[in-house]
N, C-alpha and C. Protein backbone atom coordinates (compact mmCIF):
# COMPACT_ATOMS: atom_id res chain seq x y z
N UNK A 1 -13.59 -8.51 -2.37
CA UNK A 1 -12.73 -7.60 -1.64
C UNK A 1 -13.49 -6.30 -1.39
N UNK A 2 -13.58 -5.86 0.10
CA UNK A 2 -14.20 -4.72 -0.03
C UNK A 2 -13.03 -3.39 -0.01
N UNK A 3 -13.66 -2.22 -0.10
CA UNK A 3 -12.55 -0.98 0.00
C UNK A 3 -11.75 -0.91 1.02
N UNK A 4 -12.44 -1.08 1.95
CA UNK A 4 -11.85 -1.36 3.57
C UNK A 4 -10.35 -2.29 3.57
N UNK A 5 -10.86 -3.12 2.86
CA UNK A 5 -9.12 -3.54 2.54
C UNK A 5 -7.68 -3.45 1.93
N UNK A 6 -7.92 -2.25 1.33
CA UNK A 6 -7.00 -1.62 0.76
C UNK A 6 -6.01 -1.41 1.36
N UNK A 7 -6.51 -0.86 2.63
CA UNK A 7 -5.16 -0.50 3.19
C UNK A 7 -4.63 -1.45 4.17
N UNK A 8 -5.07 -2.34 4.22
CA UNK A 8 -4.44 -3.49 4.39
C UNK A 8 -3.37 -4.42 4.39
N UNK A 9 -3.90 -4.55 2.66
CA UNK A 9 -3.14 -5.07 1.59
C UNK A 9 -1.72 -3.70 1.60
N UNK A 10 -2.04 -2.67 1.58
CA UNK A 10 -0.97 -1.75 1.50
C UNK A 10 -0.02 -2.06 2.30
N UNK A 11 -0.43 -1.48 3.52
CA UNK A 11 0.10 -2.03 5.01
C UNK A 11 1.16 -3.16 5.20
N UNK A 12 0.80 -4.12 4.97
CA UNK A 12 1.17 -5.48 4.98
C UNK A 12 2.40 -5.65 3.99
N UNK A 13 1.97 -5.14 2.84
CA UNK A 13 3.23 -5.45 1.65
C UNK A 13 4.59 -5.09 1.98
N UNK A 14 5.52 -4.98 1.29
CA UNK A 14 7.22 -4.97 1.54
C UNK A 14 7.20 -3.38 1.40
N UNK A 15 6.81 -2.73 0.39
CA UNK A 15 7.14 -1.55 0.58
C UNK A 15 7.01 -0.60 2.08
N UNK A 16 5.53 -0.30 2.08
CA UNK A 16 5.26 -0.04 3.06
C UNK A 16 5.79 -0.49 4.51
N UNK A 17 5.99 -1.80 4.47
CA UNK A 17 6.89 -1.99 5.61
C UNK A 17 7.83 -1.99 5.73
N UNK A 18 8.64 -1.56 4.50
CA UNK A 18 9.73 -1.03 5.21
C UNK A 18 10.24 0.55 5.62
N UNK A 19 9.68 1.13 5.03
CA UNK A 19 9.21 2.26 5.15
C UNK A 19 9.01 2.95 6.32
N UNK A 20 7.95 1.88 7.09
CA UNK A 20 7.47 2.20 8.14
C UNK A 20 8.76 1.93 9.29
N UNK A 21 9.53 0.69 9.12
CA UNK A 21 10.15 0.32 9.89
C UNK A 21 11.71 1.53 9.88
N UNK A 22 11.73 2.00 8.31
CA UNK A 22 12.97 2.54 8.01
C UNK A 22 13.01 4.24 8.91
N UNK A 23 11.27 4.69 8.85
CA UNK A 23 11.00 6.07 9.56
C UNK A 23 11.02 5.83 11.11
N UNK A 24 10.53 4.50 11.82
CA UNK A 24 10.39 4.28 13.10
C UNK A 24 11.92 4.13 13.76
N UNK A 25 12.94 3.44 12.76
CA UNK A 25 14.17 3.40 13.11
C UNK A 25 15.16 4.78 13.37
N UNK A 26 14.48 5.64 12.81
CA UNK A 26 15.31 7.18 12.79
C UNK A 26 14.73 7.96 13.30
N UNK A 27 13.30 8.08 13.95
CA UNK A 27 13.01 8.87 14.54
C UNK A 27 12.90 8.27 16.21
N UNK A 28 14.16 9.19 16.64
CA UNK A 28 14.42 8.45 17.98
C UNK A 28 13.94 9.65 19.20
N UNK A 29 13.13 10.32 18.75
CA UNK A 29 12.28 11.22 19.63
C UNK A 29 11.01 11.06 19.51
N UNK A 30 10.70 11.17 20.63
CA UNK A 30 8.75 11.13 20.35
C UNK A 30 8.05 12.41 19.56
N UNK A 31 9.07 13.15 19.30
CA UNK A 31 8.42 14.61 19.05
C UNK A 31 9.31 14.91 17.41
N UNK A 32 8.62 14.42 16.84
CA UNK A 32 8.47 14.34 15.17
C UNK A 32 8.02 15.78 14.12
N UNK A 33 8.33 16.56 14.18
CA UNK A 33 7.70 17.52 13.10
C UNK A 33 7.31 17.36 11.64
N UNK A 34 6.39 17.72 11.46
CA UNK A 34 5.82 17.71 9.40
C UNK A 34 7.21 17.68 8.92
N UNK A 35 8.21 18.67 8.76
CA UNK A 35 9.22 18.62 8.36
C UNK A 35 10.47 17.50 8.76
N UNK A 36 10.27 17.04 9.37
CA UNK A 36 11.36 15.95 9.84
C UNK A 36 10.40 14.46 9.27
N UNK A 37 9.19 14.84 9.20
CA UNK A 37 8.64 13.33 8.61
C UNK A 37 8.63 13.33 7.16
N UNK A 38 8.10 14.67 6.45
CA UNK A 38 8.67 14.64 5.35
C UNK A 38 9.63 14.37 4.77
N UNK A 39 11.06 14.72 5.47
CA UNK A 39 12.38 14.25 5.21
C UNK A 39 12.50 12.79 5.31
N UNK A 40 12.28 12.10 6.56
CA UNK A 40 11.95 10.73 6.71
C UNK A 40 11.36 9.94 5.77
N UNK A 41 10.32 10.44 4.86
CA UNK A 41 9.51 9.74 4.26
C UNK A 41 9.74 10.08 2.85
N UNK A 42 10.63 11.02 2.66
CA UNK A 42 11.54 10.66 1.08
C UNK A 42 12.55 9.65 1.07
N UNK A 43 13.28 9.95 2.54
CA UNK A 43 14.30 9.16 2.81
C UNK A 43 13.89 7.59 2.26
N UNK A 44 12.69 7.48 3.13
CA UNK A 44 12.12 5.80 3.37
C UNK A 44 12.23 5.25 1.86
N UNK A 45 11.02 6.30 0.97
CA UNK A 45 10.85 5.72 -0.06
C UNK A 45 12.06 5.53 -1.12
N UNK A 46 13.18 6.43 -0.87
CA UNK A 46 14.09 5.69 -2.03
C UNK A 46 14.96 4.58 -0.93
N UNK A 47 14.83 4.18 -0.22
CA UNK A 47 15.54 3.57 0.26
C UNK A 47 14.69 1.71 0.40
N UNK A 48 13.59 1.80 -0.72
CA UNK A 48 12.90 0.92 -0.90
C UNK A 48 13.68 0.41 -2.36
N UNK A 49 14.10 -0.92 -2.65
CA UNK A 49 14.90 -0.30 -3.40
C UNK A 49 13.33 -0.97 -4.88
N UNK A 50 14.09 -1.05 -6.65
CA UNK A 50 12.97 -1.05 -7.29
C UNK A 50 12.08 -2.30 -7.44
N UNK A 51 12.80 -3.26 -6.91
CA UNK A 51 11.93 -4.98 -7.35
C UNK A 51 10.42 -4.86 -6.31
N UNK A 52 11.21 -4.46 -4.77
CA UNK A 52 9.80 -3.93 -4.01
C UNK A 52 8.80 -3.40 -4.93
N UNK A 53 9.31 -2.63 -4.91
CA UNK A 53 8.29 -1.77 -6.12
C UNK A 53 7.39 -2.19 -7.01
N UNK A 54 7.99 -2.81 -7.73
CA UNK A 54 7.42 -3.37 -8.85
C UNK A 54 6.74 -4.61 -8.42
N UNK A 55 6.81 -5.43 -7.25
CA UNK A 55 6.35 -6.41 -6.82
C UNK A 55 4.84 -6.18 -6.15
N UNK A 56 5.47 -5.11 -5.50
CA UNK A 56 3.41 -4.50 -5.03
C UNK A 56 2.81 -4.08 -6.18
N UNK A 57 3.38 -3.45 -7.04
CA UNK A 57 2.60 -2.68 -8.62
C UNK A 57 1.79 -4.24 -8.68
N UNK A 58 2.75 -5.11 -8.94
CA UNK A 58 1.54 -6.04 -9.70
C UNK A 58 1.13 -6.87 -8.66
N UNK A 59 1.44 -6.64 -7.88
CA UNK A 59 -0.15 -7.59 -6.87
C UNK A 59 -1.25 -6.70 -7.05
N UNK A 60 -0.87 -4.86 -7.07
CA UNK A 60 -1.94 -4.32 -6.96
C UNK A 60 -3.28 -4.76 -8.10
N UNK A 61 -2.32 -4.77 -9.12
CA UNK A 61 -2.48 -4.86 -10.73
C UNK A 61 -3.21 -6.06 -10.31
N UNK A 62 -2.68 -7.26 -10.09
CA UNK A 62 -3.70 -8.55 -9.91
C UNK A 62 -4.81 -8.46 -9.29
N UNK A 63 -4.90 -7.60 -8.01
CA UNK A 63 -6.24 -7.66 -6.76
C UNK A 63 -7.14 -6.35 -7.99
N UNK A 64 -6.24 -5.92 -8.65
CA UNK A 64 -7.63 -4.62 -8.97
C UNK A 64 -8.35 -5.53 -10.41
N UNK A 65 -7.59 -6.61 -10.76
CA UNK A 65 -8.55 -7.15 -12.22
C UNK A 65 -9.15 -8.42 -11.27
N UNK A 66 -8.96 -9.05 -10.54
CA UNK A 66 -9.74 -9.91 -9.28
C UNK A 66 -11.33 -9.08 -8.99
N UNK A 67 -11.06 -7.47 -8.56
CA UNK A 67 -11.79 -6.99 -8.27
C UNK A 67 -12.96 -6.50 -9.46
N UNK A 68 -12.55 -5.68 -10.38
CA UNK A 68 -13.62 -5.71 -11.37
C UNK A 68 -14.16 -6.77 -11.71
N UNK A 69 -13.43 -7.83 -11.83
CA UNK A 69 -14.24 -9.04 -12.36
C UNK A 69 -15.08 -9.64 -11.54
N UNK A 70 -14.97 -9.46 -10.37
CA UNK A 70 -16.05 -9.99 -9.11
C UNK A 70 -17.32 -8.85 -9.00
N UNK A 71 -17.09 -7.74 -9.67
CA UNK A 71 -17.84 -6.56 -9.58
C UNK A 71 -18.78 -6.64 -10.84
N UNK A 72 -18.69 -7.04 -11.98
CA UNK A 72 -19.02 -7.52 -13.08
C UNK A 72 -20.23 -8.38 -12.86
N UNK A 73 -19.11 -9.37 -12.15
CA UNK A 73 -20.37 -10.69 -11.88
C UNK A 73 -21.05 -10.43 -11.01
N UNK A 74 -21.13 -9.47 -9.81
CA UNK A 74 -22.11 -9.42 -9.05
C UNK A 74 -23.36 -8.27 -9.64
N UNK A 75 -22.57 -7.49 -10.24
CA UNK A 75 -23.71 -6.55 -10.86
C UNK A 75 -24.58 -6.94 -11.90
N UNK A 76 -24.33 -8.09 -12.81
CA UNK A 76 -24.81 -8.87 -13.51
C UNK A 76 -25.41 -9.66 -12.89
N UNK A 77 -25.48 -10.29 -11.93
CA UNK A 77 -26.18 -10.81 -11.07
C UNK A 77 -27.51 -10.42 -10.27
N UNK A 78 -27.16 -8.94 -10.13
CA UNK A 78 -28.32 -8.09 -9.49
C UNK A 78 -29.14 -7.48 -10.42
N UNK A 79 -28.59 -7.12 -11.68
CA UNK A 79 -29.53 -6.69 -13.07
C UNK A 79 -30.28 -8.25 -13.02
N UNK A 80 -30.19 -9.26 -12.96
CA UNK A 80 -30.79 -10.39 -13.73
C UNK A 80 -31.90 -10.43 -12.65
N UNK A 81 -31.84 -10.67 -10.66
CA UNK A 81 -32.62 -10.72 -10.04
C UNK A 81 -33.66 -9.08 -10.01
């Protein structure tokens, strides 16, 4: 996995999309202010409710021990060549 995919994986998951879908649904002007997205984007996040939550925590949790361990073996790999 490279870094580049992070946000990806973010992107893609339940939280984030709904989020995205929950701020795109309420902002019914093209003309958005810091302050109206801020509001939006507290809004979004409790309105994620907690299993979301906890469901990306541990995919994250899974892709980040996937990742050291592929990082391990490749660096061990490059010490040996």
């Amino acid at each position: 996995m490279r870094k580049t995919d992070l946000f990806d994986i973010i992107a893609a998951h339940t939280p984030a999309e709904k989020m995205k879908r929950y701020i795109r649904d309420r902002n019914t002007t093209v003309d958005l202010s810091i302050k109206r997205l801020q509001e939006l984007t507290h809004e979004a996040m409790n309105s994620v409710i907690h299993s979301h939550w906890k469901s990306f925590n541990d995919h994250i949790v899974k892709l980040e021990h996937e990742f050291w361990t592929n990082e391990g073996v490749q660096e061990e790999a490059s010490l040996d060549g």
